[in-house]
Protein backbone atom coordinates (compact mmCIF):
# COMPACT_ATOMS: atom_id res chain seq x y z
CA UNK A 1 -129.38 -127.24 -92.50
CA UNK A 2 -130.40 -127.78 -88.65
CA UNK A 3 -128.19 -131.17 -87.69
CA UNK A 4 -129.15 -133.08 -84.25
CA UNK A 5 -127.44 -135.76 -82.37
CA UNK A 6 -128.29 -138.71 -82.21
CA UNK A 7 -126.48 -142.00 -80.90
CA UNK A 8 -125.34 -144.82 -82.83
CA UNK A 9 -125.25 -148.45 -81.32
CA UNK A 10 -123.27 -150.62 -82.88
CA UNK A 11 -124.36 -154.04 -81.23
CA UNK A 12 -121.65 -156.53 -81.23
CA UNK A 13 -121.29 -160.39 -80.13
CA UNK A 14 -120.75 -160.32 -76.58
CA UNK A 15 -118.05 -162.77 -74.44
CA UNK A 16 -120.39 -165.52 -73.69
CA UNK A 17 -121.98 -165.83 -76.99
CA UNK A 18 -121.43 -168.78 -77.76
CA UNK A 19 -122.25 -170.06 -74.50
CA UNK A 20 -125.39 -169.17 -75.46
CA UNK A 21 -125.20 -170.86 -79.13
CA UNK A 22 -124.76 -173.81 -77.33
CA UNK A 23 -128.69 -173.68 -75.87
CA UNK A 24 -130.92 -173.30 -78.89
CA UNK A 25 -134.08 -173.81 -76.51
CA UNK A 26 -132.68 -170.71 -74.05
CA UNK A 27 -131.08 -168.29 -76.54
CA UNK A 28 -134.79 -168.83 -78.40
CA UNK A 29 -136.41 -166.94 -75.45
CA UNK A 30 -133.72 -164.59 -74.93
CA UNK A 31 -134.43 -163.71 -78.74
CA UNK A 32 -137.58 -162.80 -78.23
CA UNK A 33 -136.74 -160.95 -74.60
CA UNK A 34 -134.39 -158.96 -76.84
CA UNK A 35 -137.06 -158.35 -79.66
CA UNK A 36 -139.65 -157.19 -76.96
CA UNK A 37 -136.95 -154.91 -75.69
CA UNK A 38 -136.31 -153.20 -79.01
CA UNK A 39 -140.09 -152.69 -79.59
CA UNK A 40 -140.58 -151.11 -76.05
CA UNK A 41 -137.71 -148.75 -76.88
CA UNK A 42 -139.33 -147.79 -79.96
CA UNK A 43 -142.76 -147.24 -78.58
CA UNK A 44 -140.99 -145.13 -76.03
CA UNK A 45 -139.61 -142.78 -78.94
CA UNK A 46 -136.38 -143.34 -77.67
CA UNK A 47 -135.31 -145.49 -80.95
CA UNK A 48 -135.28 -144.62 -84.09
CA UNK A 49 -134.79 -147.52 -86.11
CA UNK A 50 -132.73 -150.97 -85.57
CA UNK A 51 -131.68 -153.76 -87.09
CA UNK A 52 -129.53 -156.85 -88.11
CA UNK A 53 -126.65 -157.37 -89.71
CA UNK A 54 -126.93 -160.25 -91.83
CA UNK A 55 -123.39 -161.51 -92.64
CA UNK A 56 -122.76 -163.57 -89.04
CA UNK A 57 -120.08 -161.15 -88.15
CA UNK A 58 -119.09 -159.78 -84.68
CA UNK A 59 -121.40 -156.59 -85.73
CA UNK A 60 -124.59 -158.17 -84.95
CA UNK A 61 -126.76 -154.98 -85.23
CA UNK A 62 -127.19 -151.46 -85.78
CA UNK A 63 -129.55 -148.99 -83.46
CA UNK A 64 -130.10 -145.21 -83.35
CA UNK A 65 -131.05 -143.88 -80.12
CA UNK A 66 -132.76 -139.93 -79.68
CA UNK A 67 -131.99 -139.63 -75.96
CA UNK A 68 -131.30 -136.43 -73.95
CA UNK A 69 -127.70 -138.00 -73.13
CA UNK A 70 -124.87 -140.84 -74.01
CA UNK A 71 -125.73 -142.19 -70.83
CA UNK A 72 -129.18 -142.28 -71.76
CA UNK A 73 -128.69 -144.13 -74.56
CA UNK A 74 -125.69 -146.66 -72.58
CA UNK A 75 -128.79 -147.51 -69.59
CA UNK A 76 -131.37 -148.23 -72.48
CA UNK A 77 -128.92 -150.72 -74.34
CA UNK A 78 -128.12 -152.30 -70.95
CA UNK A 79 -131.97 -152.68 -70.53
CA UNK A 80 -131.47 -155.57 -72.90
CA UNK A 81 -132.03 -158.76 -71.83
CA UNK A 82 -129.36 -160.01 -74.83
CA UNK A 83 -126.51 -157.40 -73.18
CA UNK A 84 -127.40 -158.67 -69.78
CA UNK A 85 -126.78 -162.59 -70.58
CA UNK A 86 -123.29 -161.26 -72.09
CA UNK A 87 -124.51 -162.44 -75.37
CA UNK A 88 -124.19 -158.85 -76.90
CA UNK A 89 -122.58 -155.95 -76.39
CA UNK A 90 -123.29 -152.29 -77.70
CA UNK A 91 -120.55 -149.96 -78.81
CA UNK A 92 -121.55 -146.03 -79.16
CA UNK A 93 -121.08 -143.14 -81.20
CA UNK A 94 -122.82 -139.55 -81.14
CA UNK A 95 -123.74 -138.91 -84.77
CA UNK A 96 -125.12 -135.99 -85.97
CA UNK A 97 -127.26 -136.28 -88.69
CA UNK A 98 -129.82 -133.28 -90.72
CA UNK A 99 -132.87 -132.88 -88.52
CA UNK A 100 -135.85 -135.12 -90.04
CA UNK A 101 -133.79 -137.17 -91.79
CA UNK A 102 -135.06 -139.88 -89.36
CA UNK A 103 -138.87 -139.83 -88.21
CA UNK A 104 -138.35 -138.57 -84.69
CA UNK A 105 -134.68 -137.22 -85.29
């Protein structure tokens, strides 16, 4: 079985989150900042899939990246406007996983 690696963002609830729970109106358009972000990474190919958790825990997310590099990966999550405004953070892990497992992987 051909494996490839792929990288695993684990997007957490940054330091000045709840700064930011504190301005419904604001962290409303920095939702959908972050939303447009996550669509222009996918139409880019460079994500594979994403999404929330749902239990209001410090893991907020879950994203695979197909990049060329780590790094690759790190400057696309700090593309986000979310990760910019210190609301989220991403944590990363290469993960290999069987080769078309994932459409694009």
């Amino acid at each position: 079985m051909e494996m490839v690696t792929v990288y695993l963002g684990l997007l957490r609830r940054g330091p000045r989150a709840a700064e930011w729970d504190e301005r419904p109106h604001e962290l409303e358009q920095l939702q959908e900042a972050h939303l447009a972000n996550i669509r222009r990474m996918y139409e880019i190919g460079k994500l594979l899939i994403a999404g929330p958790c749902t239990d209001n825990g410090d893991l907020r997310g879950v994203y695979v990246f197909k990049t060329e590099s780590l790094a690759e990966a790190e400057a696309l999550a700090q593309s986000d406007p979310s990760v910019q405004a210190g609301r989220l953070w991403f944590e990363f892990h290469p993960w290999m996983i069987p080769s078309g497992v994932l459409a694009g992987a």
